[in-house]
Protein backbone atom coordinates (compact mmCIF):
# COMPACT_ATOMS: atom_id res chain seq x y z
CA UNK A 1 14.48 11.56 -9.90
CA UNK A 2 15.60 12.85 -13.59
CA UNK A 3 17.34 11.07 -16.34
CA UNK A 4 21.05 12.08 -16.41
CA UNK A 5 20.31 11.89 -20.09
CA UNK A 6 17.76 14.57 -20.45
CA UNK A 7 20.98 17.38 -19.64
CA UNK A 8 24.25 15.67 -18.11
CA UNK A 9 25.63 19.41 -17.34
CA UNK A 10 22.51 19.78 -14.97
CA UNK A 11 21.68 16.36 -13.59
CA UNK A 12 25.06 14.12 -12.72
CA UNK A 13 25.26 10.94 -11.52
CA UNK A 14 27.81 10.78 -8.21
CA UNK A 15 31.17 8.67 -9.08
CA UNK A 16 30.57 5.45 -7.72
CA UNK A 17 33.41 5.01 -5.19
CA UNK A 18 33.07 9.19 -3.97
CA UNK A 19 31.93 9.66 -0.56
CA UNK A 20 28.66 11.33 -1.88
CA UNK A 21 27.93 7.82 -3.70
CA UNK A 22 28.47 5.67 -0.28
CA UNK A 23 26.55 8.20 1.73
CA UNK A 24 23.34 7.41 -0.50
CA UNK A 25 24.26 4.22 -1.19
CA UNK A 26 23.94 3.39 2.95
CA UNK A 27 20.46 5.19 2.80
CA UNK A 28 19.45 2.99 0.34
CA UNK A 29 20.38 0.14 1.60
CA UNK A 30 18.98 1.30 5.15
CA UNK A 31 15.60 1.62 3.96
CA UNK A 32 15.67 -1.93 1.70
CA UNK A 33 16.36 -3.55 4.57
CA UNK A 34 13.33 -1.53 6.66
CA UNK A 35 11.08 -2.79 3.56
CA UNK A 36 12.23 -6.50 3.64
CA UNK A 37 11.63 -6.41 7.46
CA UNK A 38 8.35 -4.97 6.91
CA UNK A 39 7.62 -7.13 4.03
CA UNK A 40 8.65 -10.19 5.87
CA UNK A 41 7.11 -9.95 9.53
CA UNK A 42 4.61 -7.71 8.84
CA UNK A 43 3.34 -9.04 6.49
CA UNK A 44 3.10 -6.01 4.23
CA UNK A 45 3.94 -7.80 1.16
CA UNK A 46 -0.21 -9.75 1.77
CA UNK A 47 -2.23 -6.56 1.73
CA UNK A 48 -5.90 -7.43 0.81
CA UNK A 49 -8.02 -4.42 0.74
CA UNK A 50 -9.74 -3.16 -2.31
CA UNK A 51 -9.28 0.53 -1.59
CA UNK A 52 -6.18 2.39 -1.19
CA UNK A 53 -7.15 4.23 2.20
CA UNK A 54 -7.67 0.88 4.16
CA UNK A 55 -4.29 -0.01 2.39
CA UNK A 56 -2.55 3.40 3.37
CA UNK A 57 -4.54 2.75 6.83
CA UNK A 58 -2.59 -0.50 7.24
CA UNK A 59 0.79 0.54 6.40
CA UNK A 60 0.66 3.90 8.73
CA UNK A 61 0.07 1.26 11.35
CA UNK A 62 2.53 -1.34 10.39
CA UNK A 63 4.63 1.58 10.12
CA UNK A 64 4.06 3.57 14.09
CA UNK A 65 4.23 -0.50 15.45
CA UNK A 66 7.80 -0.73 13.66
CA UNK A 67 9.35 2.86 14.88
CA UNK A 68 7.75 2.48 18.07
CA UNK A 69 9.14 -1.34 19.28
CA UNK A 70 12.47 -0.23 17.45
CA UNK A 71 12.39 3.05 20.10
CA UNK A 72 11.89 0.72 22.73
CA UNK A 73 14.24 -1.21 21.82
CA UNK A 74 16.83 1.36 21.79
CA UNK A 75 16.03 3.11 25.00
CA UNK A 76 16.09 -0.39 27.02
CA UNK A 77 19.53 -1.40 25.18
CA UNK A 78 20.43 2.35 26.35
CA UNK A 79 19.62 1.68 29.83
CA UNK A 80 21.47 -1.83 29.62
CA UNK A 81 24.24 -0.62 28.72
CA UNK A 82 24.14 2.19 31.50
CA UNK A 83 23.75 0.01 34.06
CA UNK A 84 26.58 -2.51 32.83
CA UNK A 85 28.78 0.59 32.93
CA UNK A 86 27.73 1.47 36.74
């Protein structure tokens, strides 16, 4: 990330209301809400190791737990809705 202020001809800010600003403004908010989850069920906001490789440790896990149920999640909804279709 640079400071627009450092050389506005080289680094510009998108207009807020352009499609380029609501495309990264839905990424953003995509992966707050990913971190509140986290923070919130997983409990990721209560780390308590000393070092930062048990702490990296944790979060790869919390992390793989989170993408994996989510998969799940998807593929039975997918199913679901295959079956309600047959």
């Amino acid at each position: 990330k640079m400071k627009i202020t450092t050389d506005l001809r080289k680094y510009s800010a998108p207009a807020r209301g352009s499609l380029a600003w609501k495309n990264i403004f839905k990424r953003r908010t995509a992966v707050e809400r990913v971190n509140a989850y986290l923070k919130e069920f997983f409990q990721l906001n209560n780390v308590r190791y000393r070092t930062g490789k048990r702490a990296k440790i944790h979060f790869d896990m919390v992390t793989l737990v989170y993408n994996a149920s989510k998969l799940a999640a998807d593929r039975i909804d997918a199913q679901f809705i295959q079956q309600q279709a047959a």
